[in-house]
C-alpha atoms as a PDB file:
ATOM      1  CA  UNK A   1     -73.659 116.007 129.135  1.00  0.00           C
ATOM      2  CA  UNK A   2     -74.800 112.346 129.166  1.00  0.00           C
ATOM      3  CA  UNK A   3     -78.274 112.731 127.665  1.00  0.00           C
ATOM      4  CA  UNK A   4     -76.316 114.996 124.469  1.00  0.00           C
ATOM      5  CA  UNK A   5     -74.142 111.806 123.191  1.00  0.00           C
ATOM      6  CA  UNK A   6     -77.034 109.091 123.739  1.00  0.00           C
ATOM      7  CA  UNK A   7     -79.665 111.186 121.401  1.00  0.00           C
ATOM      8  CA  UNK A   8     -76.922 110.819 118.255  1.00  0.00           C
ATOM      9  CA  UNK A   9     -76.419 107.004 119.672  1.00  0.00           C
ATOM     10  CA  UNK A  10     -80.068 106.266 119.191  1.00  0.00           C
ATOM     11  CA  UNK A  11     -80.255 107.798 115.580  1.00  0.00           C
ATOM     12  CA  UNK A  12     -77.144 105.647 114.409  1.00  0.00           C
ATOM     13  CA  UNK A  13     -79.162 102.697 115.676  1.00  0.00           C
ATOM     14  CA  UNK A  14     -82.185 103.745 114.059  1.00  0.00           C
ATOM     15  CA  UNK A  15     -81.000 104.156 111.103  1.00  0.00           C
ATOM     16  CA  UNK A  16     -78.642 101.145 110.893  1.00  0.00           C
ATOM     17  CA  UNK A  17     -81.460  98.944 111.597  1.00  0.00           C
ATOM     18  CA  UNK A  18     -83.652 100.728 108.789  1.00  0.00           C
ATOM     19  CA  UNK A  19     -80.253  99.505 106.393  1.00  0.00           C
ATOM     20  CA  UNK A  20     -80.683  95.988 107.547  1.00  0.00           C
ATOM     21  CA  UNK A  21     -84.086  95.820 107.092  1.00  0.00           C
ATOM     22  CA  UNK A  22     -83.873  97.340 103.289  1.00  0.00           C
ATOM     23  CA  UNK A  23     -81.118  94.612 102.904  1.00  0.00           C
ATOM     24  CA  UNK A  24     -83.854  91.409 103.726  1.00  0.00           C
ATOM     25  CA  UNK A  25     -84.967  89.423 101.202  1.00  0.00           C
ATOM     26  CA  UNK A  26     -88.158  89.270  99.795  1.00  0.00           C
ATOM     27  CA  UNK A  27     -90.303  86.639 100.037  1.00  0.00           C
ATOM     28  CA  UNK A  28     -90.150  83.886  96.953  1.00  0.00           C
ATOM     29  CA  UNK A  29     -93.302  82.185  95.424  1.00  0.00           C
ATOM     30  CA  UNK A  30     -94.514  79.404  97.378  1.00  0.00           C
ATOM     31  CA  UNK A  31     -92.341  75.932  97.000  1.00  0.00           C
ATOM     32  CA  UNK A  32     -94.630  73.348  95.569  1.00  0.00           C
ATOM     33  CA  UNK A  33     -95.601  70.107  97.719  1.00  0.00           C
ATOM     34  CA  UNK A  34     -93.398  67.407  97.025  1.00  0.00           C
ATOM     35  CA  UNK A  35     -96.178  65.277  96.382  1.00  0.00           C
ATOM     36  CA  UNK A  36     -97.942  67.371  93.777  1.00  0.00           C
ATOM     37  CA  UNK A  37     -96.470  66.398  89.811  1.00  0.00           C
ATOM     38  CA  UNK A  38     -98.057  67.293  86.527  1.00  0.00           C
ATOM     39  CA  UNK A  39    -100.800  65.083  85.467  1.00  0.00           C
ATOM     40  CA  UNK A  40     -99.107  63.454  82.225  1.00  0.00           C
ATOM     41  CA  UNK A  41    -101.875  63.431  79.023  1.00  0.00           C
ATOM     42  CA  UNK A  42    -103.480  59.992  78.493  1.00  0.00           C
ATOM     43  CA  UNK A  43    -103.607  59.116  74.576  1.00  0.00           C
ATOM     44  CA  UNK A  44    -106.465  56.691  73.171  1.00  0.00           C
ATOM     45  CA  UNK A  45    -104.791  54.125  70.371  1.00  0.00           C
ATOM     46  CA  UNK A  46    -107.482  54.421  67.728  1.00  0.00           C
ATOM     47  CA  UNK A  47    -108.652  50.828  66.609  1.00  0.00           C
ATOM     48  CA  UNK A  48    -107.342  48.817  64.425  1.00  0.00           C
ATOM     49  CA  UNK A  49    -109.465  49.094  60.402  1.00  0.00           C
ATOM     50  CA  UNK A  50    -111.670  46.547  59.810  1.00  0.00           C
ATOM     51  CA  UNK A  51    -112.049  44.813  57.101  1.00  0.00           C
ATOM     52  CA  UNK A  52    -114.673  45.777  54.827  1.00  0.00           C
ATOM     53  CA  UNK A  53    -117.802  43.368  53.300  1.00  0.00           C
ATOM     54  CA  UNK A  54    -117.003  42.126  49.738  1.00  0.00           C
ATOM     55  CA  UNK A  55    -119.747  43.257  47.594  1.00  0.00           C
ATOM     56  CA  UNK A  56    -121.968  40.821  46.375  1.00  0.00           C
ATOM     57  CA  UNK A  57    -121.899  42.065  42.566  1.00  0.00           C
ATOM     58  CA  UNK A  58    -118.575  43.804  42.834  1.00  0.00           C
ATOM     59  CA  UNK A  59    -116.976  45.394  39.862  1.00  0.00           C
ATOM     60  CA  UNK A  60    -113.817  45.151  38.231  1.00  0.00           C
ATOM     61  CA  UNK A  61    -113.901  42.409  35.675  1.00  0.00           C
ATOM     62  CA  UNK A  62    -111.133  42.788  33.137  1.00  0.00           C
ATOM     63  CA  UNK A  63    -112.824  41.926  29.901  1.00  0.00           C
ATOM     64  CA  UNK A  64    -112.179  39.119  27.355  1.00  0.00           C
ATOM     65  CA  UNK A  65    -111.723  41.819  24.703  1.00  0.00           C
ATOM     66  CA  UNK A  66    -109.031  43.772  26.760  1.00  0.00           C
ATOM     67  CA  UNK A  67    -106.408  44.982  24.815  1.00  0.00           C
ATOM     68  CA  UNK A  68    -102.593  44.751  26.621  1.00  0.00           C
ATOM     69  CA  UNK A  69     -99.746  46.635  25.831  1.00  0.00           C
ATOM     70  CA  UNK A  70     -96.269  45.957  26.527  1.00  0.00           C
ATOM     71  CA  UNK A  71     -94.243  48.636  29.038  1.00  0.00           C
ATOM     72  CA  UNK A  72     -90.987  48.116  28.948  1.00  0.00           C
ATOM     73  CA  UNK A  73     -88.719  50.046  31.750  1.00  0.00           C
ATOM     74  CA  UNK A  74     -85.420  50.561  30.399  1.00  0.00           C
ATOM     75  CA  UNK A  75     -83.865  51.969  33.640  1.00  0.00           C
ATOM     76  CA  UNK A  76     -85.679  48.722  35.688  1.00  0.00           C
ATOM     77  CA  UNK A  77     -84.640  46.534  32.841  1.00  0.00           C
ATOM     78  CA  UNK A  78     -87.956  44.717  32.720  1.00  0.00           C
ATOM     79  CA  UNK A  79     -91.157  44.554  31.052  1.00  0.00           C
ATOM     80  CA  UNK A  80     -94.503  43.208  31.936  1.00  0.00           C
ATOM     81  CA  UNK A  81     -97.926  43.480  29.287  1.00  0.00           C
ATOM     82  CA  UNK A  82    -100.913  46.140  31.290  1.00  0.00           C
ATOM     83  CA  UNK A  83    -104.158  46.522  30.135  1.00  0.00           C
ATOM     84  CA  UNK A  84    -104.317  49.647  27.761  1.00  0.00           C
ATOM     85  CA  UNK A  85    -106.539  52.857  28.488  1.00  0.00           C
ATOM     86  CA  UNK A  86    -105.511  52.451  32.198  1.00  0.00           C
ATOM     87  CA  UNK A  87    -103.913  55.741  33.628  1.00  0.00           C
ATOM     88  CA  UNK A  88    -100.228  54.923  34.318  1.00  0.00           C
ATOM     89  CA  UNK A  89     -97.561  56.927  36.630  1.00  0.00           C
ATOM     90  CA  UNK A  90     -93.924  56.133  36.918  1.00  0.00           C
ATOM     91  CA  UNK A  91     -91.859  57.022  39.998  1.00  0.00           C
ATOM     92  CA  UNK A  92     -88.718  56.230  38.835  1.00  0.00           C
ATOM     93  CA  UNK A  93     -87.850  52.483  38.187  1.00  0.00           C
ATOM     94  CA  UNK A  94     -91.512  51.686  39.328  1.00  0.00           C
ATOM     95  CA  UNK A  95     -94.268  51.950  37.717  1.00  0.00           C
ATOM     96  CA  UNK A  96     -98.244  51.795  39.043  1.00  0.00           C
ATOM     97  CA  UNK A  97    -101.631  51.424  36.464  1.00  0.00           C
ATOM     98  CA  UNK A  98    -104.937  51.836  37.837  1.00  0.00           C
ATOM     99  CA  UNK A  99    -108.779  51.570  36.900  1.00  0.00           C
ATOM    100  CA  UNK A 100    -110.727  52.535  39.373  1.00  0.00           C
ATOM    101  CA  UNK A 101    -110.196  49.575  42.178  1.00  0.00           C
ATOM    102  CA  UNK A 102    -107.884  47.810  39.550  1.00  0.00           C
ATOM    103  CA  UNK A 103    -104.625  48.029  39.684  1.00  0.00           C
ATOM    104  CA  UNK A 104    -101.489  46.575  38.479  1.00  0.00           C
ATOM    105  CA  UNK A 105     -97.782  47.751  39.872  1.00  0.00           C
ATOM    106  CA  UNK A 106     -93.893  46.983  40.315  1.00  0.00           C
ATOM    107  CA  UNK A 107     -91.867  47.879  42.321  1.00  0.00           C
ATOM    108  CA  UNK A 108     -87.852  46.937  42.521  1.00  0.00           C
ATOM    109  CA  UNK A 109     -85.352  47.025  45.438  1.00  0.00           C
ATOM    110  CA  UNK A 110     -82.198  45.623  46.332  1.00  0.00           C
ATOM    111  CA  UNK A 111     -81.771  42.400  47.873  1.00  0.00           C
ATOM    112  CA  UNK A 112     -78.396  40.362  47.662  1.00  0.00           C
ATOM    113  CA  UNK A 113     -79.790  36.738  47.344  1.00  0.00           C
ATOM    114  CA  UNK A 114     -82.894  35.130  46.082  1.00  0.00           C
ATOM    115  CA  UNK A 115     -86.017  35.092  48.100  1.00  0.00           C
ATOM    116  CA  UNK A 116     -87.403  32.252  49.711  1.00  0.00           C
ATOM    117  CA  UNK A 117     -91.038  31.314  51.079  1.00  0.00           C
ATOM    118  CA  UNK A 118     -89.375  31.809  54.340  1.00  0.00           C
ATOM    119  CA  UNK A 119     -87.851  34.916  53.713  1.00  0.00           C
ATOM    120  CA  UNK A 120     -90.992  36.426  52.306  1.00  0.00           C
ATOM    121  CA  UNK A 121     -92.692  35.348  55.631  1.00  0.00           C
ATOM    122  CA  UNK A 122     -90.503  36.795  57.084  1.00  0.00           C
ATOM    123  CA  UNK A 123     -89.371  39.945  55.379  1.00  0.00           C
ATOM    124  CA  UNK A 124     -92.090  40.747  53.147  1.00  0.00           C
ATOM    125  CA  UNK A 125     -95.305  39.235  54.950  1.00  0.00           C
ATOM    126  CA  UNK A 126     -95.019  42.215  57.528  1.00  0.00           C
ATOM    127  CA  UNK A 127     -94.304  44.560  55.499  1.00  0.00           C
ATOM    128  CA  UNK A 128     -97.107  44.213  53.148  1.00  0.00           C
ATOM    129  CA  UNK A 129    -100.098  43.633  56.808  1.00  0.00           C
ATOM    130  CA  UNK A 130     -97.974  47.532  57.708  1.00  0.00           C
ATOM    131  CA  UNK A 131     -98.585  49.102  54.728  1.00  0.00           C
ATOM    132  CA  UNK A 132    -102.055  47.664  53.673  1.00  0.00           C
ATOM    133  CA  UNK A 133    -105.482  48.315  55.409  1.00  0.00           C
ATOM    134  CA  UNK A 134    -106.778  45.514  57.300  1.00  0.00           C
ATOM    135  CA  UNK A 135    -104.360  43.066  55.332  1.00  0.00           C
ATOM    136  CA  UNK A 136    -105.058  39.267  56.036  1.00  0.00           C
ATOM    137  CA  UNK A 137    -102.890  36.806  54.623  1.00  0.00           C
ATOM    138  CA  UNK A 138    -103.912  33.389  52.706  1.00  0.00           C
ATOM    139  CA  UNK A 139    -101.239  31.953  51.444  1.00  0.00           C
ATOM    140  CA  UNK A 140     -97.760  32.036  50.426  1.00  0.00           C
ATOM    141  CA  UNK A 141     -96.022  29.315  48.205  1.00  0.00           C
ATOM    142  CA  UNK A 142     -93.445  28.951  45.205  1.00  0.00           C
ATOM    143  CA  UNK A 143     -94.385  29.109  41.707  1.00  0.00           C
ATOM    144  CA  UNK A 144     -92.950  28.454  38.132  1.00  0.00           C
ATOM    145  CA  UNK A 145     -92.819  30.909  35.300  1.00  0.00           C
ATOM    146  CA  UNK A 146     -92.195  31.287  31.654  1.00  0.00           C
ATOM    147  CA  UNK A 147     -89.033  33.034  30.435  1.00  0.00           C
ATOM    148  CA  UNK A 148     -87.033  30.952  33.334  1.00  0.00           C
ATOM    149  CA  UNK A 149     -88.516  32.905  36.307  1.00  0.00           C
ATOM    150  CA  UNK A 150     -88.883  31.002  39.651  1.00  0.00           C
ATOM    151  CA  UNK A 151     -91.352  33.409  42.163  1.00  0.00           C
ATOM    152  CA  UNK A 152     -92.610  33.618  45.756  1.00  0.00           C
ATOM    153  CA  UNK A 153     -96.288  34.623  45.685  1.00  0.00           C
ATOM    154  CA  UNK A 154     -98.285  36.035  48.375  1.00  0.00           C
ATOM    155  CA  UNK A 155    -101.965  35.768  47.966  1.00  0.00           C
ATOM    156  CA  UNK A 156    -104.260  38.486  50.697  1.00  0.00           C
ATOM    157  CA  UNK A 157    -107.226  40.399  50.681  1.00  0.00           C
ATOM    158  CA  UNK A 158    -107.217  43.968  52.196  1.00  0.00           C
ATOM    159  CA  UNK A 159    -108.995  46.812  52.211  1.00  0.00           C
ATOM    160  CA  UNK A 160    -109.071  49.866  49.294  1.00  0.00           C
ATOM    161  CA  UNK A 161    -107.873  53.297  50.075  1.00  0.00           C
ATOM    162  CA  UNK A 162    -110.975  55.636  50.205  1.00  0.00           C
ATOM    163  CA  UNK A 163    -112.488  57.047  47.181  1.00  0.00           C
ATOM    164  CA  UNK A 164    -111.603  60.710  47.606  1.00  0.00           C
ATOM    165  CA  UNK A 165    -114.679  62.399  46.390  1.00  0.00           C
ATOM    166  CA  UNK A 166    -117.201  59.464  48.043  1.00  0.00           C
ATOM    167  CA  UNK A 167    -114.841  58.399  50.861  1.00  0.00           C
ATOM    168  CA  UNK A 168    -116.020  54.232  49.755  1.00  0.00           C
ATOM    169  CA  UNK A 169    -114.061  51.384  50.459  1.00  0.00           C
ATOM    170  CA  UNK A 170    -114.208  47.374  48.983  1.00  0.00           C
ATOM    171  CA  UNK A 171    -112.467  44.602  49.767  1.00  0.00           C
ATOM    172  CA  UNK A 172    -109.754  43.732  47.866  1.00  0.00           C
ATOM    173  CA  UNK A 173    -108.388  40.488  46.112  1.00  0.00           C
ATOM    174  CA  UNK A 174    -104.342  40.750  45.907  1.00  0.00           C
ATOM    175  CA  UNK A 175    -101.175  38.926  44.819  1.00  0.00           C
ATOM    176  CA  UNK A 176     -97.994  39.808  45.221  1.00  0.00           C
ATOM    177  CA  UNK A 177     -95.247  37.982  42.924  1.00  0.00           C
ATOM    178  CA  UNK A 178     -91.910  38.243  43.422  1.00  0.00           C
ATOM    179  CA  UNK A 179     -89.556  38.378  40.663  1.00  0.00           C
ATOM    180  CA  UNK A 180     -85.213  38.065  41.420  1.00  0.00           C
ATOM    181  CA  UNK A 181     -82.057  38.652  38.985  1.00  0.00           C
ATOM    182  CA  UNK A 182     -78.840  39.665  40.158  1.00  0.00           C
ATOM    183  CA  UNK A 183     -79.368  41.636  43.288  1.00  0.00           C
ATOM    184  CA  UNK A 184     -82.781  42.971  41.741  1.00  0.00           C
ATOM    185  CA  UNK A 185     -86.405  42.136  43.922  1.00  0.00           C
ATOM    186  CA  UNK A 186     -89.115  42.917  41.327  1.00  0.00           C
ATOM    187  CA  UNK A 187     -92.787  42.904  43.668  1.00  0.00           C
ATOM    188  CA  UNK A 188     -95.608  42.907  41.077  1.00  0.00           C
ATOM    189  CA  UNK A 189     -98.652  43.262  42.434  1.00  0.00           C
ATOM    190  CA  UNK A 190    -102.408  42.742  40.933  1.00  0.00           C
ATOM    191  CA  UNK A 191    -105.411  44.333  42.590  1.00  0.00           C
ATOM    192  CA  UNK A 192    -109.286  43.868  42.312  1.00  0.00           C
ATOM    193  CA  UNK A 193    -112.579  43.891  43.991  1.00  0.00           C
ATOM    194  CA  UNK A 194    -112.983  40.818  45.867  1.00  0.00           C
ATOM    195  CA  UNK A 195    -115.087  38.268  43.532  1.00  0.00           C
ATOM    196  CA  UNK A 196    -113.918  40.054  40.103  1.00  0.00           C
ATOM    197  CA  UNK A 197    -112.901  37.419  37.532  1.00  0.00           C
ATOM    198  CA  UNK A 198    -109.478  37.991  36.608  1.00  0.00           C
ATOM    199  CA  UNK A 199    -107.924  34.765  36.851  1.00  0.00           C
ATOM    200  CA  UNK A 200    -106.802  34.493  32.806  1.00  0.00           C
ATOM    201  CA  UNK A 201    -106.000  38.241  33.057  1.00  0.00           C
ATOM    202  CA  UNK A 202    -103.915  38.055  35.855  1.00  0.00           C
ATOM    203  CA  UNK A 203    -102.177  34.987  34.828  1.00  0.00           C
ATOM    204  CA  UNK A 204    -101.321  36.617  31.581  1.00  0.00           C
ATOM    205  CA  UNK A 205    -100.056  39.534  33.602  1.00  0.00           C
ATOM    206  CA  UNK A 206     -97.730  38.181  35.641  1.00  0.00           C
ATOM    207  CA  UNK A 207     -96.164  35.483  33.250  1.00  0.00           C
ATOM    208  CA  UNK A 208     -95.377  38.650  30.701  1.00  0.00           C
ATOM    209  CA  UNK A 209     -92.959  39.775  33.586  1.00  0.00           C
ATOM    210  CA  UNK A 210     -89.549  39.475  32.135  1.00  0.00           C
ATOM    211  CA  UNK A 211     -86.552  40.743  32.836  1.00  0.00           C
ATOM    212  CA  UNK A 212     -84.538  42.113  29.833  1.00  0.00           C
END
């Protein structure tokens, strides 16, 4: 009689145990050693451009017999004399003419007082070394001009943009004046191979700048 009610014991322990062991856990992936992290990517600044040699013949001489027209932007409410046969494209108030690495544009923004050599050192110095390649800065100074226009001038060389069939680059000879009426910042700027002789033709650029 004893040895009938342990067999039935035995299989109810059997087979609870087989429950509990259905019932474990697996095993999880193994935890990572604390002192193992991600290696984080190193990035390489590229270095800064370089300026570029000034040719010794460059081109870009405006000629004595260039003919100038007069654009007049009646949105911008200015007008400055360009040299004619030069492609021109307008982007709104500004407007941009080009001949191969000659160039003549304006540009208007807000600004709520005059500028000053100091705030063009400030303000407009860095902004023109950001946006230029290899930008270096020679001088900046006050000037008179006709039609009652007082302007800051900024006078740098920097490098072109690539040609985009040859990929070339020249130096470039710049001067950016700035031009101010009632809240208005008019940047003109004159571009040229370093060495070109432009010196009448800019002058008569930039005092044709009037405001209307």
């Amino acid at each position: 009689m004893i040895k009938s009610r342990l067999f039935p014991l035995s299989i109810a322990l059997a087979a609870t145990c087989g429950l509990l062991a259905g019932c474990r856990k697996a095993p999880g992936p193994p935890v990572p050693s604390p002192t193992s992290s991600p290696r984080t990517p190193t990035t390489t600044l590229a270095p800064p451009e370089q300026p570029v040699a000034p040719e010794k013949n460059p081109p870009g001489d405006i000629p004595d017999t260039q003919v100038f027209i007069t654009y007049t932007s009646t949105t911008g409410k200015y007008a400055v004399e360009a040299p004619e046969g030069w492609a021109r494209s307008e982007h709104g108030t500004n407007v941009k003419f080009t001949d191969k690495f000659d160039g003549v544009q304006v540009t208007l923004s807000k600004r709520l007082t005059p500028p000053t050599v100091s705030s063009v050192q400030r303000e407009q110095v860095p902004a023109l070394q950001h946006q230029g390649r290899a930008v270096k800065i020679q001088g900046v100074k006050a000037k008179s001009m006709p039609h009652g226009n007082s302007v800051i001038c900024v006078v740098y060389t920097a490098n072109s943009d690539p040609d985009p069939v040859t990929g070339k680059q020249v130096r470039l000879d710049n001067v950016t004046y700035y031009y101010y009426h009632q809240g208005t910042l008019a940047a003109l700027t004159l571009w040229a191979p370093t060495g070109a002789d432009n010196v009448d033709q800019w002058k008569r650029i930039s005092e044709s700048f009037r405001w209307l």
